[in-house]
C-alpha atoms as a PDB file:
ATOM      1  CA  UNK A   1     116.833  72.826  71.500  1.00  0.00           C
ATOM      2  CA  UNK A   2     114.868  75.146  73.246  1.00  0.00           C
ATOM      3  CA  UNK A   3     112.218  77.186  71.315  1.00  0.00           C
ATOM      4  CA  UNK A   4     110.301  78.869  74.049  1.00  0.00           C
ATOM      5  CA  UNK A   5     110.684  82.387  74.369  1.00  0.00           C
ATOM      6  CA  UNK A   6     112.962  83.444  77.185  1.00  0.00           C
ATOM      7  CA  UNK A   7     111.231  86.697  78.555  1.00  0.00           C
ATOM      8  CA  UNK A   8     109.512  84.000  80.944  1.00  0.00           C
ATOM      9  CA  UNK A   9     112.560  83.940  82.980  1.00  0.00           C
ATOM     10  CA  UNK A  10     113.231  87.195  82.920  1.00  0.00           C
ATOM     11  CA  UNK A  11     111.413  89.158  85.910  1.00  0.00           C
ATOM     12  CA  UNK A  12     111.180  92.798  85.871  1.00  0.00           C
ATOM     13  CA  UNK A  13     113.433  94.956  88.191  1.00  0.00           C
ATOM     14  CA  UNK A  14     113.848  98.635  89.125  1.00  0.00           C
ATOM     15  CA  UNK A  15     117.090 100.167  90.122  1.00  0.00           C
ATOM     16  CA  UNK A  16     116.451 101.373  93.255  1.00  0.00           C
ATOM     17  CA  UNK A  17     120.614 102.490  93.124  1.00  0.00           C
ATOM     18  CA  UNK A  18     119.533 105.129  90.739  1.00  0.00           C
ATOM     19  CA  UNK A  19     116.418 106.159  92.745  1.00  0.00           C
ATOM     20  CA  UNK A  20     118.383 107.031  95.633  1.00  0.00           C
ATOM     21  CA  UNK A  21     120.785 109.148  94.236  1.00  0.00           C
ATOM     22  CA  UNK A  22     118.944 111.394  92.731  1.00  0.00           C
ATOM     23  CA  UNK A  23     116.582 111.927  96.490  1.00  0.00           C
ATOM     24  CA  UNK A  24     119.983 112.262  97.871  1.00  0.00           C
ATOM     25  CA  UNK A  25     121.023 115.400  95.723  1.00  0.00           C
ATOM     26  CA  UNK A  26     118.154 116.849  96.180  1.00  0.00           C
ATOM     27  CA  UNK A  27     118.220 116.414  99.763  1.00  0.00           C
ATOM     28  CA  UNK A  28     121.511 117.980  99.897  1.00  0.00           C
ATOM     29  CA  UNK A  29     120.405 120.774  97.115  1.00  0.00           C
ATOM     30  CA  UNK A  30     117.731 121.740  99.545  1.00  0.00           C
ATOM     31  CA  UNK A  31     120.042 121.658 102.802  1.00  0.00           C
ATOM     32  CA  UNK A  32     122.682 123.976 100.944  1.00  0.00           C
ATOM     33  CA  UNK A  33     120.459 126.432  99.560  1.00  0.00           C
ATOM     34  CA  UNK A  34     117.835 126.772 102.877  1.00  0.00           C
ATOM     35  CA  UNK A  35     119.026 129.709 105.082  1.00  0.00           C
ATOM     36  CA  UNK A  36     118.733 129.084 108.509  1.00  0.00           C
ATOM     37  CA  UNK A  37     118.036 132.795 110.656  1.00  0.00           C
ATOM     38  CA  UNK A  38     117.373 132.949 113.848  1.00  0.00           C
ATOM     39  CA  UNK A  39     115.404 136.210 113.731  1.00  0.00           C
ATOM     40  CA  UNK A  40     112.999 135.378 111.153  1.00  0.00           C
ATOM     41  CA  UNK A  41     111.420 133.304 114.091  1.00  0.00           C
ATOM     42  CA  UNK A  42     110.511 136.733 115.973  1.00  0.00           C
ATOM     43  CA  UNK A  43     108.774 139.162 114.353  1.00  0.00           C
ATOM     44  CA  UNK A  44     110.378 142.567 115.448  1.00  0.00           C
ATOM     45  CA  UNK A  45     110.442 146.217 114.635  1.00  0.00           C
ATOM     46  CA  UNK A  46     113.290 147.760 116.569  1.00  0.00           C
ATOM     47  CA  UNK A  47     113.440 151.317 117.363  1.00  0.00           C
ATOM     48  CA  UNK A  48     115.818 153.756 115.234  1.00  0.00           C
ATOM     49  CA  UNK A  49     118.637 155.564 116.629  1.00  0.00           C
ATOM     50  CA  UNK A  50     121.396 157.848 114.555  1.00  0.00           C
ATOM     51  CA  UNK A  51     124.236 156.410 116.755  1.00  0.00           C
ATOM     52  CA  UNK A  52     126.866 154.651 114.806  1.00  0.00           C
ATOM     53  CA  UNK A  53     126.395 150.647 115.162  1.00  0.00           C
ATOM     54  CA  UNK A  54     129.058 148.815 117.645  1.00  0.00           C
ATOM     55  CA  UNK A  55     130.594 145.311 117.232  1.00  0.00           C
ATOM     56  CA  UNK A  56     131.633 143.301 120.093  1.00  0.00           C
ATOM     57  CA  UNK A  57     134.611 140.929 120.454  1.00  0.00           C
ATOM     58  CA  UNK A  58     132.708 137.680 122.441  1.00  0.00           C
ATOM     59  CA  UNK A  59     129.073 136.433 121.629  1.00  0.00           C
ATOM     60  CA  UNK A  60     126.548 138.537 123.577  1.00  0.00           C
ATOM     61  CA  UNK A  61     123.750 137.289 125.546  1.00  0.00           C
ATOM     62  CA  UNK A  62     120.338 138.321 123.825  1.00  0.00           C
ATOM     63  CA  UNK A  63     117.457 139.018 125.329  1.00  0.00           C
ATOM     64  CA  UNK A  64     114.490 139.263 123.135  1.00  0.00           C
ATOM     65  CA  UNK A  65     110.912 141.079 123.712  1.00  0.00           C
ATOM     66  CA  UNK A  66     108.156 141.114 121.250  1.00  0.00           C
ATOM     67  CA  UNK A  67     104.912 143.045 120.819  1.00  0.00           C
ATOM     68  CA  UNK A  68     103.267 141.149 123.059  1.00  0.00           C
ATOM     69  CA  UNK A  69     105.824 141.820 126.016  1.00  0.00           C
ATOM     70  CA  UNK A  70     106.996 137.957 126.033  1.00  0.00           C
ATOM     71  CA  UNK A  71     110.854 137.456 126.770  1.00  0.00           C
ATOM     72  CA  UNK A  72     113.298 135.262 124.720  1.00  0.00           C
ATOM     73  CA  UNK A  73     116.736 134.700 126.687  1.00  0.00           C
ATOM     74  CA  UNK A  74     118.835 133.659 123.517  1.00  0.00           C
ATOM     75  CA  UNK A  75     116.398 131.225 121.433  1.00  0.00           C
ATOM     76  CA  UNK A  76     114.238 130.483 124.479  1.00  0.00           C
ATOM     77  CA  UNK A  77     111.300 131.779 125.416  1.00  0.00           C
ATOM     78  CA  UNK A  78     110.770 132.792 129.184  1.00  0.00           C
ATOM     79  CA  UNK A  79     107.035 130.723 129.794  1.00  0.00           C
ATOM     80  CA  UNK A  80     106.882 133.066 132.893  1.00  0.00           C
ATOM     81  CA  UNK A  81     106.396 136.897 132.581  1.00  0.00           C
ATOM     82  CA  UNK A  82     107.425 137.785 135.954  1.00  0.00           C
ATOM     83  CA  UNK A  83     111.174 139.127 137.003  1.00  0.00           C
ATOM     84  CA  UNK A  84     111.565 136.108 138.856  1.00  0.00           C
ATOM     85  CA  UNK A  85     111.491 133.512 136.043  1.00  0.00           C
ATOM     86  CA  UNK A  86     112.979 136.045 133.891  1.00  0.00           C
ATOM     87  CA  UNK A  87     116.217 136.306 136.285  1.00  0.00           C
ATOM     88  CA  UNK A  88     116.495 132.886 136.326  1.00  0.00           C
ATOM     89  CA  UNK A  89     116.319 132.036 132.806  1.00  0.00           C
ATOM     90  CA  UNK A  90     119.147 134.949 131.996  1.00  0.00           C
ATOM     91  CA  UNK A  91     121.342 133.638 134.930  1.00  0.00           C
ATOM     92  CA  UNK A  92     120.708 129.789 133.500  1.00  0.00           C
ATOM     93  CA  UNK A  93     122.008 131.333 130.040  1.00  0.00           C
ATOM     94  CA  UNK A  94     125.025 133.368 131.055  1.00  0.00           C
ATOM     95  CA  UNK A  95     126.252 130.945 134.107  1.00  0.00           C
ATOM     96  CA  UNK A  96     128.697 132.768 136.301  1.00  0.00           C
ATOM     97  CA  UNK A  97     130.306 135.295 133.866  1.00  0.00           C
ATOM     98  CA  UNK A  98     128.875 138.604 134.447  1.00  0.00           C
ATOM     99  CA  UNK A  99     131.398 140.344 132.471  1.00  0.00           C
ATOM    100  CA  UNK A 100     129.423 138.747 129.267  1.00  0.00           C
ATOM    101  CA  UNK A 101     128.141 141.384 126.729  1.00  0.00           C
ATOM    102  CA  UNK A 102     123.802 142.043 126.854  1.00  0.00           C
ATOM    103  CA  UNK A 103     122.093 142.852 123.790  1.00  0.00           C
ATOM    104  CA  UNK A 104     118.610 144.118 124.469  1.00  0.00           C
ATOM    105  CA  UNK A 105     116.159 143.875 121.665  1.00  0.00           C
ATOM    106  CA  UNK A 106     112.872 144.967 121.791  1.00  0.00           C
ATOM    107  CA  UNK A 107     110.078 145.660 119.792  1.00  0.00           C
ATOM    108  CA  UNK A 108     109.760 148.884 118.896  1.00  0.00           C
ATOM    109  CA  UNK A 109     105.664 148.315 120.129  1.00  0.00           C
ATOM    110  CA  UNK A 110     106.897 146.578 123.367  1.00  0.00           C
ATOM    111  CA  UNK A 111     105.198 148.125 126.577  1.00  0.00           C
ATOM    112  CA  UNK A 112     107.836 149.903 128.441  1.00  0.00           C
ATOM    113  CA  UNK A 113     107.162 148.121 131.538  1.00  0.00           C
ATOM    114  CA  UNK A 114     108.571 145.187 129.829  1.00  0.00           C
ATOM    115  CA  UNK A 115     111.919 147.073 128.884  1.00  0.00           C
ATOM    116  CA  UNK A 116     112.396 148.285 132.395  1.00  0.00           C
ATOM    117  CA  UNK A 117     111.482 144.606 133.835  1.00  0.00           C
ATOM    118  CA  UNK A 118     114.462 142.995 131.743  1.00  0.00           C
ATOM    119  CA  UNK A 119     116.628 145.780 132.468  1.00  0.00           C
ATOM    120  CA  UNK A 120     116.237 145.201 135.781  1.00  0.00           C
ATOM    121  CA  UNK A 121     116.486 141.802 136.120  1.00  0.00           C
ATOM    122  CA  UNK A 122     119.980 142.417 134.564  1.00  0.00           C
ATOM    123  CA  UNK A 123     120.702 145.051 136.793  1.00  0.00           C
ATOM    124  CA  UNK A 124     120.166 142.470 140.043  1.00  0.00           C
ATOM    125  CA  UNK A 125     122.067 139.811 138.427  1.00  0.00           C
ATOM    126  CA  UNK A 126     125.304 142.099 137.939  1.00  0.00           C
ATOM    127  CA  UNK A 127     125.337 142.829 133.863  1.00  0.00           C
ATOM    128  CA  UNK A 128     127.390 145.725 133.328  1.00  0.00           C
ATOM    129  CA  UNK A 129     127.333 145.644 129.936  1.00  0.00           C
ATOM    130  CA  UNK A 130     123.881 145.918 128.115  1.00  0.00           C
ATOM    131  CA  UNK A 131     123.185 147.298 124.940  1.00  0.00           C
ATOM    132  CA  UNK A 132     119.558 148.067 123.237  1.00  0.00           C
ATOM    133  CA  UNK A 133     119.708 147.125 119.605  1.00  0.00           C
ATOM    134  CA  UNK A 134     118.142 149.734 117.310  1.00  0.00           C
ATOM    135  CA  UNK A 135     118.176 150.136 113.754  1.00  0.00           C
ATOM    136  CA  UNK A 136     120.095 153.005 111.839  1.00  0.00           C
ATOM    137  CA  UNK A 137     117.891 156.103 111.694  1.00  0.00           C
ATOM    138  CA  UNK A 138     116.267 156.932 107.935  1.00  0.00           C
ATOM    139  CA  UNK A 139     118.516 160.037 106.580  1.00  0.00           C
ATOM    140  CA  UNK A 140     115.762 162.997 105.730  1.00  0.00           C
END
């Protein structure tokens, strides 16, 4: 006959099972709700225009200026500010296919030199057609 108690032999466990479910929702939870935009990385302020807004069949190359006059060429930023490193970091994005579709967006503070410096650089590497993205124009 055994009179001892028996919670001796019983050691104390936590369900770890349990634990990880409920860090997996939430992991997921977060993940689903998070928006991911591209954009929100740059801080720009494009330029209004009252033309209506186009859409294009094919993914455009973008190429990005800021404020400062530094050049994205689709989420990368050009290290170099010259035309040099600029044409070769557009012609490393768009490969061989000139016929791709160039959206220009600059800052509505960007220095102009730094407009006419991409726009060239597409110009030499045979982009026919680039657009400059704009915003729709505030109705008085």
């Amino acid at each position: 006959m055994n009179l001892g108690s028996s919670r001796a032999d019983m050691d104390p466990e936590i369900n770890l099972v349990s634990l990880i479910d409920v860090v997996f929702c939430l992991i997921v939870f977060l993940v689903i709700t998070t928006t991911f935009d591209h954009r929100s990385a740059i801080k720009l302020r494009l330029p209004q225009a009252g033309a209506p807004p186009t859409t294009e069949a094919t993914a455009p190359l973008t190429v990005t200026i800021d404020a400062d006059g530094r050049y994205y060429v689709g989420q990368n930023e050009v290290l170099k500010h010259d035309p040099d490193s600029l044409r070769a970091a557009i012609n490393a994005a768009a490969g061989s296919d000139r016929t791709l579709p160039v959206v220009l967006s600059a800052d509505a503070k960007t220095p102009h030199q730094s407009v006419v410096t991409a726009l060239e650089a597409l110009g030499a590497l045979g982009f026919e057609k680039v657009s400059i993205a704009t915003t729709p124009a505030k109705q008085p």
